[in-house]
Protein backbone atom coordinates (compact mmCIF):
# COMPACT_ATOMS: atom_id res chain seq x y z
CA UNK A 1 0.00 0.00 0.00
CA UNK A 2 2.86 2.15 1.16
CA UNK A 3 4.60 1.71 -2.27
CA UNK A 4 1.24 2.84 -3.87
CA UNK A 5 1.34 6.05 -2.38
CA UNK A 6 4.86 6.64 -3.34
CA UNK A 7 4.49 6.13 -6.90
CA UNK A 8 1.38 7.78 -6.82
CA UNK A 9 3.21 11.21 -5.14
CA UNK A 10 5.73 10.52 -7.48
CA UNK A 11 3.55 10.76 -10.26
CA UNK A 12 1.28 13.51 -8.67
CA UNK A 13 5.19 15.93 -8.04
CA UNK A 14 6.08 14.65 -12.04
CA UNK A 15 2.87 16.72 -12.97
CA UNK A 16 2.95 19.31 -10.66
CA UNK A 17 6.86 20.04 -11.99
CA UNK A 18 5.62 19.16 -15.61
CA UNK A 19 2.43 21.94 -15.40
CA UNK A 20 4.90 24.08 -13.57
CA UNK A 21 7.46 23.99 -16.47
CA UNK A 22 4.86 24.16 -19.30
CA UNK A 23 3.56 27.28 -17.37
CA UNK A 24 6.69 28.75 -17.21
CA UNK A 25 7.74 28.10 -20.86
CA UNK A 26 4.33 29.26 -21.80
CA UNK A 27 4.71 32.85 -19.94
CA UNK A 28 8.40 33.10 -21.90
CA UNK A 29 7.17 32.71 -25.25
CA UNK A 30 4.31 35.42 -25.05
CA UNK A 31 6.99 38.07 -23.01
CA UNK A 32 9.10 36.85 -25.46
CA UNK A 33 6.11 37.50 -28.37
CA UNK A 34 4.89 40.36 -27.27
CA UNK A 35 8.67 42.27 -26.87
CA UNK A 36 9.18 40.68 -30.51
CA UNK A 37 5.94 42.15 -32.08
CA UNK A 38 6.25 45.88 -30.28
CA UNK A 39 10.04 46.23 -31.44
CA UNK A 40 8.68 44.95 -34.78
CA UNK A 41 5.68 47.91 -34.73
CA UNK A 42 8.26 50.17 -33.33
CA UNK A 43 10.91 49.73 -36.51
CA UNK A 44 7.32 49.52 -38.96
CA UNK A 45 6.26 53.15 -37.57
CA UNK A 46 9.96 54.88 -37.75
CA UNK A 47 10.75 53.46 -41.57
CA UNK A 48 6.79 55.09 -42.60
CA UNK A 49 7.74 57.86 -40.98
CA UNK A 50 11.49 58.30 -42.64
CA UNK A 51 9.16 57.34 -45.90
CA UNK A 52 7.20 60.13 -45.41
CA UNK A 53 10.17 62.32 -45.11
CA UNK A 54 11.61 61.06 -48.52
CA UNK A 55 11.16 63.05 -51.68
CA UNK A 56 8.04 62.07 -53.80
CA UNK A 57 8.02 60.33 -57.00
CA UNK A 58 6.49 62.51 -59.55
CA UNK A 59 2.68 63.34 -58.99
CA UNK A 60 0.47 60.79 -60.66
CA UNK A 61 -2.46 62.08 -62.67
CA UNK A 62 -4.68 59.43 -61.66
CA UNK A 63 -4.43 61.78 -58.20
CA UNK A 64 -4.78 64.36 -59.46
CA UNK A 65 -8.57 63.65 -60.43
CA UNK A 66 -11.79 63.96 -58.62
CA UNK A 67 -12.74 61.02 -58.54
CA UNK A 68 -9.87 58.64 -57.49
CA UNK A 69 -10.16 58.05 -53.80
CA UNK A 70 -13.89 56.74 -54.15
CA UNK A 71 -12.04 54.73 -57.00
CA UNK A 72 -9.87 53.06 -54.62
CA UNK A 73 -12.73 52.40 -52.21
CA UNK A 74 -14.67 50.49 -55.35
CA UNK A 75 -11.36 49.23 -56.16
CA UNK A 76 -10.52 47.50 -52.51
CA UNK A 77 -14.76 46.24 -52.57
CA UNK A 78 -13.88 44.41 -55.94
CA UNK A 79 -10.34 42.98 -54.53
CA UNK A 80 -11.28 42.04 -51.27
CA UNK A 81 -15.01 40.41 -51.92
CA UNK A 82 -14.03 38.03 -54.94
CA UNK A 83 -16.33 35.12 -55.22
CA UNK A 84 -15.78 31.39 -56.01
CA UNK A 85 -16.90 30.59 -59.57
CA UNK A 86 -16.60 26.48 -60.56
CA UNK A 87 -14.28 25.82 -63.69
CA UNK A 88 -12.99 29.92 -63.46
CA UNK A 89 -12.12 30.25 -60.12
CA UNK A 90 -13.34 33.44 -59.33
CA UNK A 91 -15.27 36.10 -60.16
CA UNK A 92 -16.51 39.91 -59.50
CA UNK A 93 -18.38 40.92 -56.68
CA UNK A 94 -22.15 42.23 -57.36
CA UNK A 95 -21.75 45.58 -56.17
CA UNK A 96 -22.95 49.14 -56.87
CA UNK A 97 -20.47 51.57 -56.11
CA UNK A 98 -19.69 55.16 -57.09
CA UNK A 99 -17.38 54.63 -59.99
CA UNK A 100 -17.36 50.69 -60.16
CA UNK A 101 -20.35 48.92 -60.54
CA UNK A 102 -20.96 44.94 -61.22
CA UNK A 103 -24.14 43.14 -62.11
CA UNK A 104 -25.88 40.07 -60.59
CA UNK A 105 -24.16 38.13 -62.83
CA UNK A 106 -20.52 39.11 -62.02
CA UNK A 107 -19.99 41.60 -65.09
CA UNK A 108 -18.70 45.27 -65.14
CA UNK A 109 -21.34 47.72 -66.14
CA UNK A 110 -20.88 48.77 -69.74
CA UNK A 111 -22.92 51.87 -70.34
CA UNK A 112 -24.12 52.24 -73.35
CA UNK A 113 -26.44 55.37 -74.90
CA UNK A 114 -29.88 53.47 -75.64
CA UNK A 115 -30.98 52.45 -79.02
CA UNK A 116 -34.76 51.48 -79.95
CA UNK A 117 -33.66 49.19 -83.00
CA UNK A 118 -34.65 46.23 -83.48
CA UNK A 119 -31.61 44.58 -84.99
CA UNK A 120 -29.21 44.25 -81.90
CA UNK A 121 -25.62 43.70 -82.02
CA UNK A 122 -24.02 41.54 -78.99
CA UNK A 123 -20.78 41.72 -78.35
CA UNK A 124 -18.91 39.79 -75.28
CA UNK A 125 -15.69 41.08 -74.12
CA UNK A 126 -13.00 38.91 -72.56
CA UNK A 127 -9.68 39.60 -70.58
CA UNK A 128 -8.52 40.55 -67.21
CA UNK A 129 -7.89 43.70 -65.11
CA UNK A 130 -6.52 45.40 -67.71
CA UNK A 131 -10.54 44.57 -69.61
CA UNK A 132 -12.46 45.03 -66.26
CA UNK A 133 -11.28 48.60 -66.11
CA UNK A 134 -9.05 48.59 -63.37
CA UNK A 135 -8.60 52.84 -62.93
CA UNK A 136 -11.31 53.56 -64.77
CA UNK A 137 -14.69 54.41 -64.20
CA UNK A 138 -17.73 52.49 -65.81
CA UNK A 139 -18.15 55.01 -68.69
CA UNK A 140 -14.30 54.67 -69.94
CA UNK A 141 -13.41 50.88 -69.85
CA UNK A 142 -12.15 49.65 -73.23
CA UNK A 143 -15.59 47.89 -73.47
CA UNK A 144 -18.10 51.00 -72.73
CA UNK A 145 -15.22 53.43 -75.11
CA UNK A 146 -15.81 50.38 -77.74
CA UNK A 147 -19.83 49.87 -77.76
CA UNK A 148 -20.07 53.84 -77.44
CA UNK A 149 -18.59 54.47 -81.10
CA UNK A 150 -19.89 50.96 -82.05
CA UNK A 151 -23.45 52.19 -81.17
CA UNK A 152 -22.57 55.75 -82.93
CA UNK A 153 -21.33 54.29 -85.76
CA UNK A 154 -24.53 52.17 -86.32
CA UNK A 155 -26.81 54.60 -85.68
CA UNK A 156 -30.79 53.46 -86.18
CA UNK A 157 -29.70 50.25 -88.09
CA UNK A 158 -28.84 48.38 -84.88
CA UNK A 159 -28.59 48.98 -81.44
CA UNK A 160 -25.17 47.14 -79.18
CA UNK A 161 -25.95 45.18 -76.59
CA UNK A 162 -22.30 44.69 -74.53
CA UNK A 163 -21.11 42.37 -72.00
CA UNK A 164 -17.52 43.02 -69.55
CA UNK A 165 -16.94 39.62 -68.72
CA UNK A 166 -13.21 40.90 -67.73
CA UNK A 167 -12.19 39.62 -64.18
CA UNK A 168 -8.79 40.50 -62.91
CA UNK A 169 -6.02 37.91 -63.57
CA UNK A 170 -7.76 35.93 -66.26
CA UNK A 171 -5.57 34.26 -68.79
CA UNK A 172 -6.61 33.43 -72.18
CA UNK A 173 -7.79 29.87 -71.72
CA UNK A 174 -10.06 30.84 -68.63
CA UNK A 175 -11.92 33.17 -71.24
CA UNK A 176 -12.50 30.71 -73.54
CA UNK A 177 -13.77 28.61 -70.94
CA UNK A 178 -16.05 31.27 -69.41
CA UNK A 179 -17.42 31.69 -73.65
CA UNK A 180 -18.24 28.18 -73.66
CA UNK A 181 -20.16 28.16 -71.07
CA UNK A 182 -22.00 31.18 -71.88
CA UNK A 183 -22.35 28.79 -75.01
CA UNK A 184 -23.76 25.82 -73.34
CA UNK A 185 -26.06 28.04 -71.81
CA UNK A 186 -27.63 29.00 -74.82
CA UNK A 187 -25.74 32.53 -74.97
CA UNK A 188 -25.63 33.66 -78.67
CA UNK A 189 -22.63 36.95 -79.11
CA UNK A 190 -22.11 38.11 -82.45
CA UNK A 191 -18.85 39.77 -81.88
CA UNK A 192 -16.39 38.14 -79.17
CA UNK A 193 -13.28 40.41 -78.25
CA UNK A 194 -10.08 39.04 -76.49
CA UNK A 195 -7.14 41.21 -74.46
CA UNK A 196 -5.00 38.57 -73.76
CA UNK A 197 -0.85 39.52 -73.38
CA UNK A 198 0.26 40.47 -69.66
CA UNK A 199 -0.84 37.57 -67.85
CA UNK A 200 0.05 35.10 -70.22
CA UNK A 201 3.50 36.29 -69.99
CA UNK A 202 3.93 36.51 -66.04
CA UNK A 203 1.78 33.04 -65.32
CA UNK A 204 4.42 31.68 -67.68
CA UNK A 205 7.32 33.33 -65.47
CA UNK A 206 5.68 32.81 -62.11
CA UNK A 207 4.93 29.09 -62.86
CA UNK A 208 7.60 28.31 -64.42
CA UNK A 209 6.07 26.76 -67.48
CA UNK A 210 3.22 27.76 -70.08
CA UNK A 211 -0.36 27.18 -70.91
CA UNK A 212 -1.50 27.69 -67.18
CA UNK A 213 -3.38 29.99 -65.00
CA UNK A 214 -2.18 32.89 -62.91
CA UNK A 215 -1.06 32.12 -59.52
CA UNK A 216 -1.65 28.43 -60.01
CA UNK A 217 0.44 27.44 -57.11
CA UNK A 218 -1.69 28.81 -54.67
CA UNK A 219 -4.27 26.82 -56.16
CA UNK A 220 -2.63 23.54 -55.81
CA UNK A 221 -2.18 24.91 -51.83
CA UNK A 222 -5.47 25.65 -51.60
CA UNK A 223 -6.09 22.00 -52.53
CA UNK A 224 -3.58 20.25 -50.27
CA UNK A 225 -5.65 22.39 -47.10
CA UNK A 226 -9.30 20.95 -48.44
CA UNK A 227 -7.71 17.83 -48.67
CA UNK A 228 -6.22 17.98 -44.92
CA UNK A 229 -9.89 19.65 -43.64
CA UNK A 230 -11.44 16.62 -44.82
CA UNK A 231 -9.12 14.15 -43.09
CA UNK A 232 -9.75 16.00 -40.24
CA UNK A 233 -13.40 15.87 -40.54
CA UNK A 234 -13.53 11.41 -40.09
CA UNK A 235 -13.92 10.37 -36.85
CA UNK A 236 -10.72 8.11 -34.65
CA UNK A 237 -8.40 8.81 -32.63
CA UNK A 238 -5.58 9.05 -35.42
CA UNK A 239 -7.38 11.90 -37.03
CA UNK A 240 -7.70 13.57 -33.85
CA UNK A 241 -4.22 13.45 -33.43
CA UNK A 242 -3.69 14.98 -36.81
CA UNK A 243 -5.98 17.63 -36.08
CA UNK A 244 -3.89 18.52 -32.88
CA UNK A 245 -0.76 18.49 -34.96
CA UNK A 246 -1.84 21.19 -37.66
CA UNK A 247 -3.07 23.31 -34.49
CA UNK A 248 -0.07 23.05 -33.19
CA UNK A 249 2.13 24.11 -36.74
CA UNK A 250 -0.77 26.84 -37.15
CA UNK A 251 -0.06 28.47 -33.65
CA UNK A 252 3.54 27.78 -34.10
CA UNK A 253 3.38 29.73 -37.55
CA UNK A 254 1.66 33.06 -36.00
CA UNK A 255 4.23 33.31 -33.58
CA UNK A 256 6.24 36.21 -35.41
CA UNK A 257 9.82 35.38 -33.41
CA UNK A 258 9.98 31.97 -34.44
CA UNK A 259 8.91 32.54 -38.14
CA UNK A 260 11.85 34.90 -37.72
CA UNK A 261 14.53 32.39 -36.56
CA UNK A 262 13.73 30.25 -39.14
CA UNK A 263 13.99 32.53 -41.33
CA UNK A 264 18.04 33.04 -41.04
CA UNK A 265 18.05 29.09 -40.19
CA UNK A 266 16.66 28.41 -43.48
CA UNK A 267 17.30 31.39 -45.48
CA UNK A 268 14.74 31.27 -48.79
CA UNK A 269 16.77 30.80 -51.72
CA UNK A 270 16.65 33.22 -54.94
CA UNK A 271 13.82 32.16 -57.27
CA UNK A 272 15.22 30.19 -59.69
CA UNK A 273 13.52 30.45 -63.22
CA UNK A 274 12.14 26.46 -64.26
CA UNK A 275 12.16 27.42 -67.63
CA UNK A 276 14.14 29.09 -70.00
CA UNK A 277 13.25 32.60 -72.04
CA UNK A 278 13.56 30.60 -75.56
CA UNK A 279 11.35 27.82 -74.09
CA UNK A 280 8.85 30.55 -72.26
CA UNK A 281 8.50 31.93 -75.62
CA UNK A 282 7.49 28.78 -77.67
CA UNK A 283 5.33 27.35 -74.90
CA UNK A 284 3.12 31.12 -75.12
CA UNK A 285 2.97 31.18 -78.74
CA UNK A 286 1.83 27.41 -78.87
CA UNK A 287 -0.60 27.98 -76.22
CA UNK A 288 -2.26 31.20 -77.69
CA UNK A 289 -2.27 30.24 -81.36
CA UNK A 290 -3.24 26.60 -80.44
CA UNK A 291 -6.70 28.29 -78.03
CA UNK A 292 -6.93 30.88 -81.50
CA UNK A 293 -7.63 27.41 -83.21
CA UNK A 294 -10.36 26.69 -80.44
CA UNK A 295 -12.05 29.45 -80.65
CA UNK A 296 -12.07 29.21 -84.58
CA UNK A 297 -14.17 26.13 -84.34
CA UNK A 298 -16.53 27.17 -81.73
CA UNK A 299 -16.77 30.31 -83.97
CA UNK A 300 -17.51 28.14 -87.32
CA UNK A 301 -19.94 26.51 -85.52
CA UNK A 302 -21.78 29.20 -82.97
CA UNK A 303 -21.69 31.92 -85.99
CA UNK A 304 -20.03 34.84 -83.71
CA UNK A 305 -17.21 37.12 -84.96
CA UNK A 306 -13.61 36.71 -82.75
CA UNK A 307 -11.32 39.15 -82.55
CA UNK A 308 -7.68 39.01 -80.97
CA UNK A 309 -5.79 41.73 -79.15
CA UNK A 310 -2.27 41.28 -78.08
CA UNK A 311 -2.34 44.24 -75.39
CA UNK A 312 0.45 47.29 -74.73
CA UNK A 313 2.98 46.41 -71.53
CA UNK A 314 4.81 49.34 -69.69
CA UNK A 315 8.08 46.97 -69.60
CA UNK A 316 8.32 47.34 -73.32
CA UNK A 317 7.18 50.76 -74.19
CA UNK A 318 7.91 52.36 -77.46
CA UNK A 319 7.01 56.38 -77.03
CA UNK A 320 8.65 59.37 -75.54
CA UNK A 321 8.99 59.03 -71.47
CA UNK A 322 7.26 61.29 -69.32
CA UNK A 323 8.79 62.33 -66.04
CA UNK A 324 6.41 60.04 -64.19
CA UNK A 325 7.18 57.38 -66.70
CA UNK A 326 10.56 57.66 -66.48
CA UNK A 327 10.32 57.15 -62.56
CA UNK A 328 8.74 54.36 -62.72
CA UNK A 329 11.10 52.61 -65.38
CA UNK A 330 13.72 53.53 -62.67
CA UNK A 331 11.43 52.45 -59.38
CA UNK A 332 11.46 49.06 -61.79
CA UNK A 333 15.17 48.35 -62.10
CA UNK A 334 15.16 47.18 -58.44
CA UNK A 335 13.00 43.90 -59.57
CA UNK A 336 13.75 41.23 -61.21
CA UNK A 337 11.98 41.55 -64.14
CA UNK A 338 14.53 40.76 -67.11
CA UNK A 339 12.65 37.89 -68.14
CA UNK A 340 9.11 38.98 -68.09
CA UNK A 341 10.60 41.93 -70.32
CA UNK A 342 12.31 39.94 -72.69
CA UNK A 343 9.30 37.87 -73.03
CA UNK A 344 7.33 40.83 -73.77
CA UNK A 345 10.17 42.23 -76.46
CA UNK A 346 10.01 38.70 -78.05
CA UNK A 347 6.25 37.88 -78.41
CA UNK A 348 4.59 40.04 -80.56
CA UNK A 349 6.23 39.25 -83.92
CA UNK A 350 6.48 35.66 -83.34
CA UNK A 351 2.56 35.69 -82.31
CA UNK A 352 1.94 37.71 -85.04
CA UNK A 353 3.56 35.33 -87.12
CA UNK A 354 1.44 32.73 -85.68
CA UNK A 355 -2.10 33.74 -85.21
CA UNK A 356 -2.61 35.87 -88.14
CA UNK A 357 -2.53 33.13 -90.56
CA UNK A 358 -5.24 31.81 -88.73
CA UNK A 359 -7.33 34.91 -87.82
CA UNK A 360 -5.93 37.05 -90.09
CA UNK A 361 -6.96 40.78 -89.69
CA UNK A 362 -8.78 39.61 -86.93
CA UNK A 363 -5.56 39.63 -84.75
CA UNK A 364 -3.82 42.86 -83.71
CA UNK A 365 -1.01 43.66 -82.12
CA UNK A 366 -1.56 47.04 -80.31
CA UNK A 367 2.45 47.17 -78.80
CA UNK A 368 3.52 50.04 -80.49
CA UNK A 369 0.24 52.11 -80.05
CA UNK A 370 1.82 54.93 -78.16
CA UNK A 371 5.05 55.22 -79.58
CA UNK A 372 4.04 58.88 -80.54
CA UNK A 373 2.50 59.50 -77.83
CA UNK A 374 4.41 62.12 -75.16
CA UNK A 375 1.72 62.24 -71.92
CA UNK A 376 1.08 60.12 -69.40
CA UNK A 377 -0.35 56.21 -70.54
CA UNK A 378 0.45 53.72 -67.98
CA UNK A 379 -0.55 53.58 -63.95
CA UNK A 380 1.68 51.62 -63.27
CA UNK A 381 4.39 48.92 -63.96
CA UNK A 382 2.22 46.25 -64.80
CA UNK A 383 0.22 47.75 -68.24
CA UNK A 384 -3.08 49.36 -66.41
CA UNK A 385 -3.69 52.80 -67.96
CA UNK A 386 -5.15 56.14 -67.60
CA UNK A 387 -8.63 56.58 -68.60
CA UNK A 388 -6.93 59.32 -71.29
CA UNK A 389 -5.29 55.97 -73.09
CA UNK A 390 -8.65 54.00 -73.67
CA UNK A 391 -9.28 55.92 -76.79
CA UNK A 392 -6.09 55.14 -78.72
CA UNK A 393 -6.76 51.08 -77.71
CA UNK A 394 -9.91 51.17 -79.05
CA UNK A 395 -8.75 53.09 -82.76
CA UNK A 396 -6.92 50.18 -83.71
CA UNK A 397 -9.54 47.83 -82.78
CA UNK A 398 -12.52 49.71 -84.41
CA UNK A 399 -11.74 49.00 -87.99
CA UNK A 400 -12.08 44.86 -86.87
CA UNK A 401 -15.04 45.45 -84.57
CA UNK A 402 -16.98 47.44 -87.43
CA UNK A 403 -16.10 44.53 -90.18
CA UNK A 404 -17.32 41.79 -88.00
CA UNK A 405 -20.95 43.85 -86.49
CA UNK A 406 -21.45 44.60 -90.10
CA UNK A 407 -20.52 40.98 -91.23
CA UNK A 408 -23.11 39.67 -88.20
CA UNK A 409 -25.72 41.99 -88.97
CA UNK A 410 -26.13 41.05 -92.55
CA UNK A 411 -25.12 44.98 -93.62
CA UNK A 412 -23.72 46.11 -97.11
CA UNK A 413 -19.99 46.63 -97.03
CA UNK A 414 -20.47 50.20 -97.56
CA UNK A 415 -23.61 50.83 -95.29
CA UNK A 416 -20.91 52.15 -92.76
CA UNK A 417 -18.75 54.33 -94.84
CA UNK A 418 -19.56 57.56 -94.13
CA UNK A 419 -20.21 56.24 -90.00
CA UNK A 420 -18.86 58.55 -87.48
CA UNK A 421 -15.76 56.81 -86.42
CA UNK A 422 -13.55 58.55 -83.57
């Protein structure tokens, strides 16, 4: 009995010591925490305030409108509410804000002036940020500048009936997918128009091979975590014990001093490309001339008009620099961005080379739109624009948008010769 009690005080001082200890460990990390996290506030709040001290870049005229910070409010709304849309991924928000608004159905508004004819003209746009209008308002997205003269250059005959189906970080193949099912729904267009270019060019890059989406490893990620929520999800005692072991990594991971030692334990290495420029190259032009081919066939057989643009990029500009222009360029030679730039000088002619054959003067490549052009274009690095740069994108696409609504509607080829084109 004696020897009972002993191991059972034994065992009764092991947890005592053992809670005592955890305790104590316990109150060390979160001093330990907590000291980490202020000094880390404490450095964040003196390098903003030596920012704010530091010379500004030169002002840019998106600021210098009336209308830009309820822009950015839209603009956060749009980024921060994306929803889940099966086969796509995602897709906009339906919101209705001051100078973005998005329909039920996940589209940009396109306004449009109204038009009682009875013929009507529809015309589908596809493409990403660059399509969706990010910096401009409704009225000036490539889309509503496009249906606008469209509509003005039809006059009574027919009235245009456009659809922004641009969602930020779309590649080319996503937009074909999203057309076919529009397609399989019973959607007719008459007139389908693709801005395809930037993100073809940095999925490539950030993936490290060609013909897939934007960001794709974050899908595989996303993934692996469903996959581990279900495990956790069966009943037994070996799934509870996985359960406890991802709590444990999570909390582990959120405490900011230990993400830091590992950090300079296991230093990240440099990215490394996985595939070469020359490759990059090939795989792009493949992909896009090979989903040209697609949508050739679903054109033959659906009757709608396709037309291809190969967009304008920042990295590769052809014009005179402006001051803020210039900044940027300079504000860009701290990344490492030699192959998405290359990539960018390369692709046009050899896509050219490829796709018109197939499309012919349905394809066009609008690099070189600006190279007379001495204001402002570009927001930023990445190939968004100012509302003042919609216009010249949609000149060289008017010419192929006119041919094909005339071609849909049946219309002699003179019926729009003396139309008011801008």
């Amino acid at each position: 009995m004696n020897s009972v009690r002993k191991i059972s005080k034994t065992i009764a001082r092991a947890l005592r010591d053992f809670w005592i200890a955890a305790g104590i460990a316990l109150v060390f990390f979160v001093v330990v925490e907590v000291a980490y996290r202020a000094q880390s506030e404490i450095r964040h709040r003196v390098r903003v305030r030596s920012a704010r001290n530091l010379p500004r870049g030169p002002t840019n005229p998106f600021e210098s409108t009336t209308w830009w910070k309820d822009y950015w409010v839209d603009h956060g709304r749009v980024v921060s509410t994306l929803d889940w849309e099966p086969y796509l991924y995602v897709r906009n928000p339906t919101f209705s804000g001051k100078v973005i608004s998005v329909d039920s159905l996940g589209h940009r508004v396109t306004p449009v002036p109204p038009s009682a004819a009875v013929k009507r003209v529809r015309i589908f746009f596809f493409g990403g940020s660059t399509t969706f209008g990010w910096f401009q308002r409704n009225e000036h997205t490539i889309p509503a500048e496009t249906s606008r003269r469209l509509q003005d250059a039809l006059g009574g005959q027919a009235g245009v009936d456009p659809t922004n189906f641009g969602v930020p970080g779309r590649v080319f193949a996503q937009e074909v997918f999203e057309l076919i099912l529009q397609l399989r729904k019973g959607e007719r267009p008459d007139v389908v128009v693709f801005f395809d270019g930037i993100n073809e060019v940095v999925a490539a890059v950030d993936n490290g091979q060609t013909g897939v989406t934007l960001n794709e490893i974050n899908r595989a990620e996303d993934f692996r975590r469903g996959r581990e929520l279900f495990e956790a999800a069966d009943p037994g005692l070996a799934n509870d014990r996985k359960w406890a072991g991802r709590v444990l990594r999570i909390a582990a991971d959120r405490v900011q001093f230990v993400r830091s030692i590992a950090r300079h334990m296991h230093p990240s290495a440099a990215p490394v490309s996985l595939i070469s420029t020359d490759s990059a190259a090939r795989g792009i032009v493949s992909t896009y001339s090979g989903t040209v081919g697609i949508v050739e066939a679903l054109s033959r057989q659906y009757g709608f008009q396709p037309i291809y643009v190969w967009q304008p990029v920042f990295l590769t500009m052809k014009k005179p620099l402006t001051v803020r222009e210039t900044y940027l360029l300079h504000a860009l030679s701290r990344w490492d961005l030699p192959q998405i730039r290359d990539l960018h000088v390369m692709l046009p002619p050899l896509i050219s080379a490829a796709v018109r054959p197939i499309a012919g003067s349905r394809f066009i490549d609008e690099t070189s739109i600006f190279m007379n052009d001495s204001l402002d274009v570009y927001e930023d690095a990445i190939g968004h624009t100012y509302e003042r740069a919609i216009p010249g994108i949609v000149d060289s696409i008017m010419p192929a948008v006119t041919a094909a609504a005339r071609r849909a509607l049946g219309l002699p080829a003179d019926s729009l010769a003396g139309a008011k084109i801008h």
